[in-house]
PDB file of N, CA and C in Angstrom:
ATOM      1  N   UNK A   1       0.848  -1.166   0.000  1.00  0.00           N
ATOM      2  CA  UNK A   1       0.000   0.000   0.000  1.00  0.00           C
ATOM      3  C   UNK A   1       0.893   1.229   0.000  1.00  0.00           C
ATOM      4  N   UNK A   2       0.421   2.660  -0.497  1.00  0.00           N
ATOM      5  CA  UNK A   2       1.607   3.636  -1.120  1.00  0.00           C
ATOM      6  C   UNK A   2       1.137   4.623   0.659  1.00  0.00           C
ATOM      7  N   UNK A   3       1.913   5.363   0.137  1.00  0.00           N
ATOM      8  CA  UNK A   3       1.735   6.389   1.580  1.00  0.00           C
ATOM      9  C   UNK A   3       0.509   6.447   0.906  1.00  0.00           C
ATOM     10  N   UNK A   4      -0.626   7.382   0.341  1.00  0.00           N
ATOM     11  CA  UNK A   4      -1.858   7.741   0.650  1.00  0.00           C
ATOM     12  C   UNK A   4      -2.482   6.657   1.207  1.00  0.00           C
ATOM     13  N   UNK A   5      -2.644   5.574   0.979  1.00  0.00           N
ATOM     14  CA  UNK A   5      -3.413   4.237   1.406  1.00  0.00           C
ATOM     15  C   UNK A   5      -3.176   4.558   2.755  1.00  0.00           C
ATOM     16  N   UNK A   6      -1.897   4.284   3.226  1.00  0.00           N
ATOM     17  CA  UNK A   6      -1.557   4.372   4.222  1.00  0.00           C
ATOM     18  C   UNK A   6      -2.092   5.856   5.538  1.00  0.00           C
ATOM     19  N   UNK A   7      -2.166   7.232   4.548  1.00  0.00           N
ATOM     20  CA  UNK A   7      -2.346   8.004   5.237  1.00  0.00           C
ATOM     21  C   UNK A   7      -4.168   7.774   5.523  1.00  0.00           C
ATOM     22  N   UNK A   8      -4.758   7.274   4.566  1.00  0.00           N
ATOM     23  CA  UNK A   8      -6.149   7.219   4.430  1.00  0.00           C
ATOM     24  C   UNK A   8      -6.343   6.695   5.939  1.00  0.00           C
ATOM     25  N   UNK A   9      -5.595   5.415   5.857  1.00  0.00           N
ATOM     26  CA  UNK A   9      -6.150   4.198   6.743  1.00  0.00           C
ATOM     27  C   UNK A   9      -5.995   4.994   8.178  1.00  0.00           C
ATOM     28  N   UNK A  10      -4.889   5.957   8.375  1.00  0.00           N
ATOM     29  CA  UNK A  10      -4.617   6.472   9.486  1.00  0.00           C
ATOM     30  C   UNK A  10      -5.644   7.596   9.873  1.00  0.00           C
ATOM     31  N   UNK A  11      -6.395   8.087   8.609  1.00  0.00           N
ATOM     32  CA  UNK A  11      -7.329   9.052   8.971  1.00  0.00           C
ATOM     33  C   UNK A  11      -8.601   8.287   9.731  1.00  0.00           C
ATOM     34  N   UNK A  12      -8.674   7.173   9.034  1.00  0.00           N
ATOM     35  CA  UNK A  12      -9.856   6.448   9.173  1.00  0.00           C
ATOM     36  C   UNK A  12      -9.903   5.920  10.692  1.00  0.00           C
ATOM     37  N   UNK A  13      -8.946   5.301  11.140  1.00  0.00           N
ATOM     38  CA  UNK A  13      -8.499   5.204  12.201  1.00  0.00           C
ATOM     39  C   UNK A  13      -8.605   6.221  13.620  1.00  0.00           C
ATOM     40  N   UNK A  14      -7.937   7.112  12.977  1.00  0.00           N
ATOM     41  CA  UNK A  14      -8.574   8.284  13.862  1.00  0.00           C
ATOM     42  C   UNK A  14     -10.114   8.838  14.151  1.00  0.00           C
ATOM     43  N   UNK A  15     -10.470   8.027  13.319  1.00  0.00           N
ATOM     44  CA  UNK A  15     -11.909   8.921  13.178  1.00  0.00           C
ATOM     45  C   UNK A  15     -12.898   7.926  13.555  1.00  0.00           C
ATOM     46  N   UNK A  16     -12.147   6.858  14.024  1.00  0.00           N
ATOM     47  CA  UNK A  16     -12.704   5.353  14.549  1.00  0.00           C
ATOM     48  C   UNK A  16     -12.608   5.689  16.048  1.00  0.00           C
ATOM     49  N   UNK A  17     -11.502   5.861  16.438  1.00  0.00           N
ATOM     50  CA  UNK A  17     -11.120   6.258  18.039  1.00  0.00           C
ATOM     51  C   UNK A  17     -11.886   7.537  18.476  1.00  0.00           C
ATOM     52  N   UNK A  18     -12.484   8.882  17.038  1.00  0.00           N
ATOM     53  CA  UNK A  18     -12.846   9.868  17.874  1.00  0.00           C
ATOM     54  C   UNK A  18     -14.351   8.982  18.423  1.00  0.00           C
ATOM     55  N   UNK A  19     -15.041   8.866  17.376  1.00  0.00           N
ATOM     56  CA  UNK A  19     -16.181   7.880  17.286  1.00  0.00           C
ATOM     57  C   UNK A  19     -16.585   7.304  18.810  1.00  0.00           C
ATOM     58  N   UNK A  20     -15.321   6.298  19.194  1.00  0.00           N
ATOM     59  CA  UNK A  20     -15.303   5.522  20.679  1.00  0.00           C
ATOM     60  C   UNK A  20     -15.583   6.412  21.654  1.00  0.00           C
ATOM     61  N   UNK A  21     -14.732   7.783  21.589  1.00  0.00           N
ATOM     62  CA  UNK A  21     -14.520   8.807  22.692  1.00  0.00           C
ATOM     63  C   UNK A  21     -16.075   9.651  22.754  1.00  0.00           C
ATOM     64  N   UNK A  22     -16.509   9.347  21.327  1.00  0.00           N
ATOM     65  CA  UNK A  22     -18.102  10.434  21.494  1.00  0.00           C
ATOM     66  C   UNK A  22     -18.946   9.055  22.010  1.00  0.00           C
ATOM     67  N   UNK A  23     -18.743   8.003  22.021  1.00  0.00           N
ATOM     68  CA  UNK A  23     -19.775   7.226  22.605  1.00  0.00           C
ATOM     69  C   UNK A  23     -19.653   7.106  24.182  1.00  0.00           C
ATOM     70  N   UNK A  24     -18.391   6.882  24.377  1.00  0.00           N
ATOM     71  CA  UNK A  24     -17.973   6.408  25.707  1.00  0.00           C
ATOM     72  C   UNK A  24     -18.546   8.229  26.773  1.00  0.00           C
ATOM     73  N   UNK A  25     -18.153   9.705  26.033  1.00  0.00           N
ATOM     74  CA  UNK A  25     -18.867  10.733  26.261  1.00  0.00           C
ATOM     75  C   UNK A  25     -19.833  10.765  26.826  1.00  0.00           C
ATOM     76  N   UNK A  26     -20.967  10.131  25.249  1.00  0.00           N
ATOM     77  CA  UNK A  26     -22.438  10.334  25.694  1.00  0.00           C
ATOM     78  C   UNK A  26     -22.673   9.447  26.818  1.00  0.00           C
ATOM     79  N   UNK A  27     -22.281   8.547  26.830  1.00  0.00           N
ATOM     80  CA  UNK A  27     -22.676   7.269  27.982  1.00  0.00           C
ATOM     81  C   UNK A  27     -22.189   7.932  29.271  1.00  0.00           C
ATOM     82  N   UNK A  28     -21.044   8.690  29.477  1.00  0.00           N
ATOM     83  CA  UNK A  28     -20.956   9.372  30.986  1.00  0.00           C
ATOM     84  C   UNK A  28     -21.576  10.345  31.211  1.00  0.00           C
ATOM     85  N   UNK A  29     -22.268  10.955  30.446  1.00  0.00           N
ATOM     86  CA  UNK A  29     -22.687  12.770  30.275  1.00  0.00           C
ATOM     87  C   UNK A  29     -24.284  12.165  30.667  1.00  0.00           C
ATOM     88  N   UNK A  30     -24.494  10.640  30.145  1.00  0.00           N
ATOM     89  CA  UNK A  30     -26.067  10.280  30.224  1.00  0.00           C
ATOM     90  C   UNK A  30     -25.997   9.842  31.753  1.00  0.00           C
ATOM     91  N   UNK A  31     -25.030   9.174  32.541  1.00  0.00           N
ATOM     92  CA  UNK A  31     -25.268   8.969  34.119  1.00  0.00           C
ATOM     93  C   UNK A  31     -24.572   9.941  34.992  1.00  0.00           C
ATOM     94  N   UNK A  32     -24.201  10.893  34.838  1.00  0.00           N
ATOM     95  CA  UNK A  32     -23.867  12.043  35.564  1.00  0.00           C
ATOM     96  C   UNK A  32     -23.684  13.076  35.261  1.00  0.00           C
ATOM     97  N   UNK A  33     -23.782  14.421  36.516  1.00  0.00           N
ATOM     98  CA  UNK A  33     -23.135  15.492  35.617  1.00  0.00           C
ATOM     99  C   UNK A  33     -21.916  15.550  35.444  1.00  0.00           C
ATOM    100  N   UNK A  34     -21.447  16.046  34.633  1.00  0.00           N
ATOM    101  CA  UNK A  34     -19.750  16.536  34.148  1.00  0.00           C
ATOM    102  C   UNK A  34     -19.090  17.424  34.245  1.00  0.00           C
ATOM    103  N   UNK A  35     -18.086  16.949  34.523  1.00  0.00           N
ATOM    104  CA  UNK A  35     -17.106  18.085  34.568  1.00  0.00           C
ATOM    105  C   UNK A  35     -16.589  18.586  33.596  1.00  0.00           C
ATOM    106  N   UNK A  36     -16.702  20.116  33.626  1.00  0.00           N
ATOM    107  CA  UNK A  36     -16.407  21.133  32.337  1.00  0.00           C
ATOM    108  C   UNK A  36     -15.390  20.501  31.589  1.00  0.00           C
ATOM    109  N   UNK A  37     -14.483  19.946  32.071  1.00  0.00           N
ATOM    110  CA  UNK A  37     -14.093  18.958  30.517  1.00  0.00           C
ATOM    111  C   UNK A  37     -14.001  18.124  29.792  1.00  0.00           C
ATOM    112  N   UNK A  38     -14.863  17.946  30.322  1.00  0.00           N
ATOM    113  CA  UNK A  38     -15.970  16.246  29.753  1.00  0.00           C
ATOM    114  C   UNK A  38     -16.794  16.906  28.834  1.00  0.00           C
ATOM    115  N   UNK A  39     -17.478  17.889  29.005  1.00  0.00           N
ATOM    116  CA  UNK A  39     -18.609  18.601  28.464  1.00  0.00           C
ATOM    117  C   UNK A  39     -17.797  19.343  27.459  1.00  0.00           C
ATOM    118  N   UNK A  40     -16.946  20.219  27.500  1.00  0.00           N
ATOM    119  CA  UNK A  40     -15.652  20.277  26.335  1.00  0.00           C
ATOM    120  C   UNK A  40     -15.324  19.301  25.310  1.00  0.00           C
ATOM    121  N   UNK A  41     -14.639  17.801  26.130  1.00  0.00           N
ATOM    122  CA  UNK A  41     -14.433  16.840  24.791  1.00  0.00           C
ATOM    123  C   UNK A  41     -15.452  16.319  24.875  1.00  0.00           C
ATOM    124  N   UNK A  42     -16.608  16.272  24.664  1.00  0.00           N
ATOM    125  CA  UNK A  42     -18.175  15.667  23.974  1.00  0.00           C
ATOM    126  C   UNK A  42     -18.662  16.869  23.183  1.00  0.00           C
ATOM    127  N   UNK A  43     -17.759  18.238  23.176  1.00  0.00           N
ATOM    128  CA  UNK A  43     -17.982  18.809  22.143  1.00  0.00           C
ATOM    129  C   UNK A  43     -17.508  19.055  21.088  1.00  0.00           C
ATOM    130  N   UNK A  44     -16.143  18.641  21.353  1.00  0.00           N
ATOM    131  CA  UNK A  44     -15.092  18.290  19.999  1.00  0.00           C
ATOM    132  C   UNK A  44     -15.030  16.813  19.544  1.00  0.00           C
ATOM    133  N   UNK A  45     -15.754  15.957  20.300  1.00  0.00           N
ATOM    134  CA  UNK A  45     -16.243  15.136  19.995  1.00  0.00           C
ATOM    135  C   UNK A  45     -17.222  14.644  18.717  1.00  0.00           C
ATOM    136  N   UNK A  46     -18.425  16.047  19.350  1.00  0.00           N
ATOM    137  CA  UNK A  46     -19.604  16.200  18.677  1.00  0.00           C
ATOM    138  C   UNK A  46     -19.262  16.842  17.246  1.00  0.00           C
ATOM    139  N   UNK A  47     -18.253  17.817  17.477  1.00  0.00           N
ATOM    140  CA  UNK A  47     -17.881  18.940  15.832  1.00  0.00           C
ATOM    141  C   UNK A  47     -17.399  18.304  14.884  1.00  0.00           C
ATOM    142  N   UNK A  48     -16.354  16.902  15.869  1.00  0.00           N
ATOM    143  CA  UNK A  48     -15.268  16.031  14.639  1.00  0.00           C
ATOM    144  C   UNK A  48     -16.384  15.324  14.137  1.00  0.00           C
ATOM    145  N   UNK A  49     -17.590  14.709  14.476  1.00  0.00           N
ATOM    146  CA  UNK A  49     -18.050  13.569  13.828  1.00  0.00           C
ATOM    147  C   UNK A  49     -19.361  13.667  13.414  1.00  0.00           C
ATOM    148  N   UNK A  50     -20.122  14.760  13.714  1.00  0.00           N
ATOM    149  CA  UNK A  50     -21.763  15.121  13.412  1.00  0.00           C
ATOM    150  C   UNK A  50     -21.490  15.232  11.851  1.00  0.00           C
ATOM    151  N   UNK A  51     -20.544  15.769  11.403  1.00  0.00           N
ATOM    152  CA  UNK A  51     -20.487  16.267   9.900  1.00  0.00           C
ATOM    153  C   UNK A  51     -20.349  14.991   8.873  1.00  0.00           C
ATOM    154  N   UNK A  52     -19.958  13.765   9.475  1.00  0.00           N
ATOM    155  CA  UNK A  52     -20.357  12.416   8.672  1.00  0.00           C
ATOM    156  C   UNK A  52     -21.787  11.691   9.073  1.00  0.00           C
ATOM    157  N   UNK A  53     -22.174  11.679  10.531  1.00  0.00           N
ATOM    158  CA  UNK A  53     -23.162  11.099  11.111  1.00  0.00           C
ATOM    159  C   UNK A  53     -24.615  12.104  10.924  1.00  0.00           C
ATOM    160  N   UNK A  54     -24.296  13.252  10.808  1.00  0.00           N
ATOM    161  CA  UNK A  54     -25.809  13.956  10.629  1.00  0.00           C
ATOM    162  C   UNK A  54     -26.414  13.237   8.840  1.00  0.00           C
ATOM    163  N   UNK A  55     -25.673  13.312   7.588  1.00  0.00           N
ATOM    164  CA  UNK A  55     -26.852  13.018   6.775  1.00  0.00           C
ATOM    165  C   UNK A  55     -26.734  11.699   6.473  1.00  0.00           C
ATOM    166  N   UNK A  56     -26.255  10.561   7.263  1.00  0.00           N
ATOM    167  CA  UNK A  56     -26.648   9.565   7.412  1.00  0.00           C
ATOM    168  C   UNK A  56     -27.798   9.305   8.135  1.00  0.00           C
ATOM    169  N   UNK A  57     -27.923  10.446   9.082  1.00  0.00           N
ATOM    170  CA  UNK A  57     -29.077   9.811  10.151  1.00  0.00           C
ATOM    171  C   UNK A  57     -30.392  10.648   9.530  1.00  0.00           C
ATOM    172  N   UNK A  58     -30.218  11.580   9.158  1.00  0.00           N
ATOM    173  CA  UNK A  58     -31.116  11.496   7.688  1.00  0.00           C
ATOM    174  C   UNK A  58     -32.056  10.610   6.653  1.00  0.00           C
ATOM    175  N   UNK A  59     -31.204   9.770   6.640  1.00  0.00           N
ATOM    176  CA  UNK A  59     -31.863   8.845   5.784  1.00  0.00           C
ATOM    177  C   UNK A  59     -32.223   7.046   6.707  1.00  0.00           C
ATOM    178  N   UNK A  60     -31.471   6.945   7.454  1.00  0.00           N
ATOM    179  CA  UNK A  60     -31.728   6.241   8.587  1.00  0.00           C
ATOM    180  C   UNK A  60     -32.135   7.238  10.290  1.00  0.00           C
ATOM    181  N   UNK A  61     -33.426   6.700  10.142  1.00  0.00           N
ATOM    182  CA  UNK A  61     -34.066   7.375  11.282  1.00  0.00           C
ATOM    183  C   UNK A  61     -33.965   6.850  12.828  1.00  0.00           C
ATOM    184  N   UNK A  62     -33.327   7.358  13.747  1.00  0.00           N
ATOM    185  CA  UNK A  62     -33.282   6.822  14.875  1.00  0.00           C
ATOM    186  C   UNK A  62     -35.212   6.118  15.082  1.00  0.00           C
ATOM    187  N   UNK A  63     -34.524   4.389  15.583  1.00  0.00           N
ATOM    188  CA  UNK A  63     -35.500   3.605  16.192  1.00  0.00           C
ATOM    189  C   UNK A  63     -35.867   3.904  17.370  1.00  0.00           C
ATOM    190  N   UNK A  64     -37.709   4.253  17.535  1.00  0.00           N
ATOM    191  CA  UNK A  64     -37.625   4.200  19.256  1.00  0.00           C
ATOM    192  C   UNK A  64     -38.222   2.727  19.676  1.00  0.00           C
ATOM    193  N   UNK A  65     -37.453   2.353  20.681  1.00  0.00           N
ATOM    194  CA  UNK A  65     -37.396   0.711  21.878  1.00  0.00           C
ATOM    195  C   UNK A  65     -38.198   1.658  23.061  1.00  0.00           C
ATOM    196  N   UNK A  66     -39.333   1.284  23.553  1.00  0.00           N
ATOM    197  CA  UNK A  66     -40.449   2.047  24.273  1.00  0.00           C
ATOM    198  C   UNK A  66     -40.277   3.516  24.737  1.00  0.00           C
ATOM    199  N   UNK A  67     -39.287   3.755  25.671  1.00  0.00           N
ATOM    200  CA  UNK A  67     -39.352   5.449  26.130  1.00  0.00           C
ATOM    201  C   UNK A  67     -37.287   5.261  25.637  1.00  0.00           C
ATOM    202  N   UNK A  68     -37.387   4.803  25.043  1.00  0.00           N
ATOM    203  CA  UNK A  68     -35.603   5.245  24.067  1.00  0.00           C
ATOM    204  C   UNK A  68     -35.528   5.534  23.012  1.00  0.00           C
ATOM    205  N   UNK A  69     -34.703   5.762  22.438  1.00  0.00           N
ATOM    206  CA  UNK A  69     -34.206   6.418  21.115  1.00  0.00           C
ATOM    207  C   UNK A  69     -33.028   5.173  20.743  1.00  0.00           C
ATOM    208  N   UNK A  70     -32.850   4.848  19.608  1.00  0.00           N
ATOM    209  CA  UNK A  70     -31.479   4.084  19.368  1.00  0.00           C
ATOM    210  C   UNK A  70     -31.484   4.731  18.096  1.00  0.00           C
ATOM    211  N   UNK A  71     -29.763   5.169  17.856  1.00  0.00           N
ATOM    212  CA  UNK A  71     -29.868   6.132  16.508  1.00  0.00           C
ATOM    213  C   UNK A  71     -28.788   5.182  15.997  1.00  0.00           C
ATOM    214  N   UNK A  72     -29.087   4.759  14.808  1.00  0.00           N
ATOM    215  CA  UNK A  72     -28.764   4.165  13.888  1.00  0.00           C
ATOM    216  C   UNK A  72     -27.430   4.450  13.167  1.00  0.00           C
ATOM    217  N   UNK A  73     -27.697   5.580  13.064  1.00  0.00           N
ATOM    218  CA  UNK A  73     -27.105   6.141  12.019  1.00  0.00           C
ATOM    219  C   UNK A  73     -25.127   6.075  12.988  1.00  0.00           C
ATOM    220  N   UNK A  74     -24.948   6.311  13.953  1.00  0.00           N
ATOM    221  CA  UNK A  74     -24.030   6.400  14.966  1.00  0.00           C
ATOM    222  C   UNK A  74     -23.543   4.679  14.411  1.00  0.00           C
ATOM    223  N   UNK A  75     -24.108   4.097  14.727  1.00  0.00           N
ATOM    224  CA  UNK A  75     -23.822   2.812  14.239  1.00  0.00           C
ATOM    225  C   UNK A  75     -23.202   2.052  12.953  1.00  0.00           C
ATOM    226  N   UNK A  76     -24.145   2.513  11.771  1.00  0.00           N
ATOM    227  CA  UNK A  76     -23.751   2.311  10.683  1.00  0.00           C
ATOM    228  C   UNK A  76     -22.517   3.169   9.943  1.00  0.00           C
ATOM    229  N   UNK A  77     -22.280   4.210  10.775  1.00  0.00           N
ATOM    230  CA  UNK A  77     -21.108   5.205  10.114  1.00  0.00           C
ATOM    231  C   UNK A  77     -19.796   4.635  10.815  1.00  0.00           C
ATOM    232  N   UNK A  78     -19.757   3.740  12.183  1.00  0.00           N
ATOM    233  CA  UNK A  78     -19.122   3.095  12.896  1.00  0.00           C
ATOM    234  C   UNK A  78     -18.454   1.742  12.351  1.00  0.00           C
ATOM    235  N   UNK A  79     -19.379   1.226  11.645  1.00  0.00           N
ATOM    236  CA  UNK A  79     -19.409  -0.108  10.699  1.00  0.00           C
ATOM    237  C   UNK A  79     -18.796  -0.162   9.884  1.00  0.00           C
ATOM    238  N   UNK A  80     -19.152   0.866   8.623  1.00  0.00           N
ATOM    239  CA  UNK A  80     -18.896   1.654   7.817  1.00  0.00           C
ATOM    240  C   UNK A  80     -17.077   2.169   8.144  1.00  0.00           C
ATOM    241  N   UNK A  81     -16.778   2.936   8.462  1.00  0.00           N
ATOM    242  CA  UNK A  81     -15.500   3.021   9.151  1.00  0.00           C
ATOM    243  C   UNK A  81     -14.399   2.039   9.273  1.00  0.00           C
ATOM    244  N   UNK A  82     -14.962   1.216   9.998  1.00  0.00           N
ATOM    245  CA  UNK A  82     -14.236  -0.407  10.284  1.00  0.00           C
ATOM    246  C   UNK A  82     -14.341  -1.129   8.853  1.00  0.00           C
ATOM    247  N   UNK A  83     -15.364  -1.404   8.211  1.00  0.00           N
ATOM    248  CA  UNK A  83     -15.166  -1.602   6.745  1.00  0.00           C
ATOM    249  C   UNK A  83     -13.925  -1.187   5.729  1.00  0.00           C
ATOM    250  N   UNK A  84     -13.762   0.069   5.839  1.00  0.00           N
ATOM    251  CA  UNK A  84     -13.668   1.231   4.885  1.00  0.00           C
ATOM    252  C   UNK A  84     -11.878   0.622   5.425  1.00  0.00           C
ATOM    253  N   UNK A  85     -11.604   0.809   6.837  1.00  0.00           N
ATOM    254  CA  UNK A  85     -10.018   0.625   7.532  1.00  0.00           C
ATOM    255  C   UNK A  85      -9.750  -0.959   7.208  1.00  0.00           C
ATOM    256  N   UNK A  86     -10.623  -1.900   7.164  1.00  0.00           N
ATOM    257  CA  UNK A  86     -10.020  -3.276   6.928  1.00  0.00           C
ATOM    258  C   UNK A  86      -9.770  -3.222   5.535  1.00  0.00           C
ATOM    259  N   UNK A  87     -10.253  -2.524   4.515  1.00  0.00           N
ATOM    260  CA  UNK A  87      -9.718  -2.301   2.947  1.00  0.00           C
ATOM    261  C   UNK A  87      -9.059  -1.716   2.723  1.00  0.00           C
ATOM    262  N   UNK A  88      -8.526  -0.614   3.792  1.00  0.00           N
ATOM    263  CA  UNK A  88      -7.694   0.235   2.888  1.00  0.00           C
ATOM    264  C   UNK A  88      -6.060  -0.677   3.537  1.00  0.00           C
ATOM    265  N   UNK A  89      -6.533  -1.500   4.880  1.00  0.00           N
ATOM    266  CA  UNK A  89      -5.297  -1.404   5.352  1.00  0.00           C
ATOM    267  C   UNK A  89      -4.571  -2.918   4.749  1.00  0.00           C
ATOM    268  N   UNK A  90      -5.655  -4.002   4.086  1.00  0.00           N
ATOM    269  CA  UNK A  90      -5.685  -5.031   3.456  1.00  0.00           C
ATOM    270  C   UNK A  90      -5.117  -5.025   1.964  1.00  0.00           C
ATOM    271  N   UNK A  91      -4.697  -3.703   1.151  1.00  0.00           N
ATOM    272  CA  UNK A  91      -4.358  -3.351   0.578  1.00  0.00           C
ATOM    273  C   UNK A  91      -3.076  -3.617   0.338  1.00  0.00           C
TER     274      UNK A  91
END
């Protein structure tokens, strides 16, 4: 694989780990309050990754499971990702 492959896979990568950090976020921000810099990185969290995950979730509509929300779209761009890094890095 040439350096771009290579740089791709590293973007992709990164953008796999921010992904983890906005989930692992929402999941602490959802059982407590936070501390101002928690609430900080769940917002650079939120800036790095809404801009791939918003018009996916667009077209995949968060499911509601009785008084929840499960958003889809968080998921499949997650998948998607891991896909995208096992090809470029299989290369």
């Amino acid at each position: 694989m040439g350096f771009v492959g290579t740089l791709l896979g590293l973007v992709v990568t990164l953008f796999i780990i921010v992904l983890i950090g906005r989930m692992v976020l929402d999941w602490a921000g959802a059982v407590v309050d936070s501390p101002p810099w928690v609430r900080r990185a769940r917002q650079l969290a939120h800036a790095a990754t809404e801009p791939v995950i918003a018009p996916v979730r667009r077209v995949a509509r968060p499911v509601r499971i009785g008084g929840i929300s499960l958003d889809l779209a968080f998921t499949l761009v997650f998948v998607a990702a891991v896909i995208v890094r096992g090809i470029l890095f299989s290369l």
